[in-house]
C-alpha atoms as a PDB file:
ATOM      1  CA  UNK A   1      26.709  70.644-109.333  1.00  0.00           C
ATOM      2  CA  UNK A   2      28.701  72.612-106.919  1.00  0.00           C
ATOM      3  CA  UNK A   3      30.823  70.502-104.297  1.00  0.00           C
ATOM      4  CA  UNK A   4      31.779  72.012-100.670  1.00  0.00           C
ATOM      5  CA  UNK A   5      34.854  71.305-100.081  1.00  0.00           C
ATOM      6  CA  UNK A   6      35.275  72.551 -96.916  1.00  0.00           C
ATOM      7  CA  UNK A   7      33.791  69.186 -95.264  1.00  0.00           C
ATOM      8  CA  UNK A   8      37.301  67.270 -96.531  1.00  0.00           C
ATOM      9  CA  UNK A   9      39.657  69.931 -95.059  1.00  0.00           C
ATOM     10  CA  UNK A  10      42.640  67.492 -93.139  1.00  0.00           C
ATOM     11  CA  UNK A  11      41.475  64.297 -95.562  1.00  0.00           C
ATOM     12  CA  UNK A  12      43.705  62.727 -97.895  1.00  0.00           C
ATOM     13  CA  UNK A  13      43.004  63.613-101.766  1.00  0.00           C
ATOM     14  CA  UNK A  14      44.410  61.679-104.268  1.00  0.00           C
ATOM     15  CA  UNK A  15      43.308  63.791-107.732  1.00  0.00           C
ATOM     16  CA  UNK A  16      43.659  62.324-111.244  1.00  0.00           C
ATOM     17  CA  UNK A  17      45.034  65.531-113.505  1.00  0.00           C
ATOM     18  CA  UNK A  18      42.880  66.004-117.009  1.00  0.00           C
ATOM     19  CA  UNK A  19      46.324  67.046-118.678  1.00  0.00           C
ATOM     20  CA  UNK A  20      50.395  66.230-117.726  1.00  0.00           C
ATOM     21  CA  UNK A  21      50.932  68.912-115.167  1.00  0.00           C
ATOM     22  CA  UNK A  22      54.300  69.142-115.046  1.00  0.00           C
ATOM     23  CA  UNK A  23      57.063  66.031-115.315  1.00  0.00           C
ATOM     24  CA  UNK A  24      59.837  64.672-112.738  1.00  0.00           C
ATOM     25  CA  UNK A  25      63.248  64.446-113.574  1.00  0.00           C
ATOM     26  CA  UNK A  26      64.659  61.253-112.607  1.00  0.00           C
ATOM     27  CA  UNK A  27      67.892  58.809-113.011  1.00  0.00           C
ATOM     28  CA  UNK A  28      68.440  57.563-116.413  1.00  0.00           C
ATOM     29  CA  UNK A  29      68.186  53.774-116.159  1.00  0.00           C
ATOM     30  CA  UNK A  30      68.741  51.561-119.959  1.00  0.00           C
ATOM     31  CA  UNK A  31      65.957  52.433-121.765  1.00  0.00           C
ATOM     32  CA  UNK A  32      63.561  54.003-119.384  1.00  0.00           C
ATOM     33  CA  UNK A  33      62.830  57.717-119.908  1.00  0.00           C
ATOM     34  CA  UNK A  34      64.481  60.161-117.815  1.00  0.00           C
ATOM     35  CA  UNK A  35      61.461  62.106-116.776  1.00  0.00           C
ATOM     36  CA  UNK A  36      57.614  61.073-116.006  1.00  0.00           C
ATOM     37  CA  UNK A  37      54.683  62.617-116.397  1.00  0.00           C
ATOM     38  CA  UNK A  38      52.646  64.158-113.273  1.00  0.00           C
ATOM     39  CA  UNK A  39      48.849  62.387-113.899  1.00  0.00           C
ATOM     40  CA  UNK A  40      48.507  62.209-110.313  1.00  0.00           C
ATOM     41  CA  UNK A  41      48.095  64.788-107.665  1.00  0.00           C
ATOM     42  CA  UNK A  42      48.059  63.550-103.730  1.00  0.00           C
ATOM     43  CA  UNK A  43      47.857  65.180-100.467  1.00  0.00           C
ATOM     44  CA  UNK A  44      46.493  66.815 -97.846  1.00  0.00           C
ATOM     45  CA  UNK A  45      43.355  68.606 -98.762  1.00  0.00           C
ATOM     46  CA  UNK A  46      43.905  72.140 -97.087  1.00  0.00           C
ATOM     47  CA  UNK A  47      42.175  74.965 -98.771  1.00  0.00           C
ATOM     48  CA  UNK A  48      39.352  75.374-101.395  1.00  0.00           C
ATOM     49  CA  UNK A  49      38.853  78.151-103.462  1.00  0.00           C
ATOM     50  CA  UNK A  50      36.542  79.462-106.018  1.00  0.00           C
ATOM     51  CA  UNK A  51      38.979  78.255-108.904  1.00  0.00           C
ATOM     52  CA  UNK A  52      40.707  75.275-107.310  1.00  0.00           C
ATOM     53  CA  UNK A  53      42.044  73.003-104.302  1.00  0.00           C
ATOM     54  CA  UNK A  54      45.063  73.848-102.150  1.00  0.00           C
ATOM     55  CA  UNK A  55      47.001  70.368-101.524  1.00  0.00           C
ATOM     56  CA  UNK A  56      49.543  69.842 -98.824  1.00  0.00           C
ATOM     57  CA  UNK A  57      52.785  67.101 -99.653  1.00  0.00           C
ATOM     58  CA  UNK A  58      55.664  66.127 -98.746  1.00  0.00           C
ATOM     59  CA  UNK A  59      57.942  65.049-101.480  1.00  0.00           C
ATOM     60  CA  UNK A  60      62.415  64.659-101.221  1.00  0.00           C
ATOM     61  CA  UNK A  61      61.451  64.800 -97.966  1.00  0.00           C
ATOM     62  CA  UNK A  62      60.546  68.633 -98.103  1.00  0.00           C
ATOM     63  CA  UNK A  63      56.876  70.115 -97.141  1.00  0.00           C
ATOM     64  CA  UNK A  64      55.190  71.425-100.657  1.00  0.00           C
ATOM     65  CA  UNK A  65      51.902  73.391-101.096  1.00  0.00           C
ATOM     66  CA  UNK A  66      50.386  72.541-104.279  1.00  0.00           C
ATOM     67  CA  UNK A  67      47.207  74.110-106.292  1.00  0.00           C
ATOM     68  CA  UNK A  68      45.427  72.459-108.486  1.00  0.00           C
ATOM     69  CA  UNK A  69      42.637  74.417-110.703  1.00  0.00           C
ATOM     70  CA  UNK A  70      39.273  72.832-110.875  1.00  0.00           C
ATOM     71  CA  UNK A  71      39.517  73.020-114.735  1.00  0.00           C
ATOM     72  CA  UNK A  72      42.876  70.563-114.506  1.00  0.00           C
ATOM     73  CA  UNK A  73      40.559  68.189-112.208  1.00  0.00           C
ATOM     74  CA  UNK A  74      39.700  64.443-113.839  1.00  0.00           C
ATOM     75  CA  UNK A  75      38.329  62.978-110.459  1.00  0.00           C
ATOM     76  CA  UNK A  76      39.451  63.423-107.265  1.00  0.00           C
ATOM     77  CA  UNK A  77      39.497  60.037-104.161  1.00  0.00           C
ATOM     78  CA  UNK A  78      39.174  61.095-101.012  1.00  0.00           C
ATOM     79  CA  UNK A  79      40.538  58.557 -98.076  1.00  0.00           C
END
């Protein structure tokens, strides 16, 4: 089953990655690790694509474009 996507262009996604996608660093605190693993994808749904979405974030306080393939796609919430 196919999906258009084009009917959530401006909504809110919050995807749930099949694999890590990538980690964040972060401040090394006792015994908690010093990176995490990216499970989670969320944004601002604004582009779809034969092969994946087109997500728009803002993370450090700095606009970010993010794609994710379908083929890295779990389940995807949309608010």
């Amino acid at each position: 089953m196919k999906l258009d996507w084009q009917q959530f262009i401006g909504q809110t996604v919050n995807i749930t990655m099949n694999e890590n996608y990538g980690v964040v660093y972060g401040v090394k605190i006792e015994d908690q690790p010093v990176f995490y693993e990216i499970v989670f994808k969320t944004g601002k749904l604004i582009g779809c694509f034969d092969e994946g979405l087109l997500l728009e974030s803002v993370r450090d306080e700095q606009m970010m474009k993010i794609y994710v393939p379908y083929t890295s796609i779990k389940c995807v919430e949309i608010f």
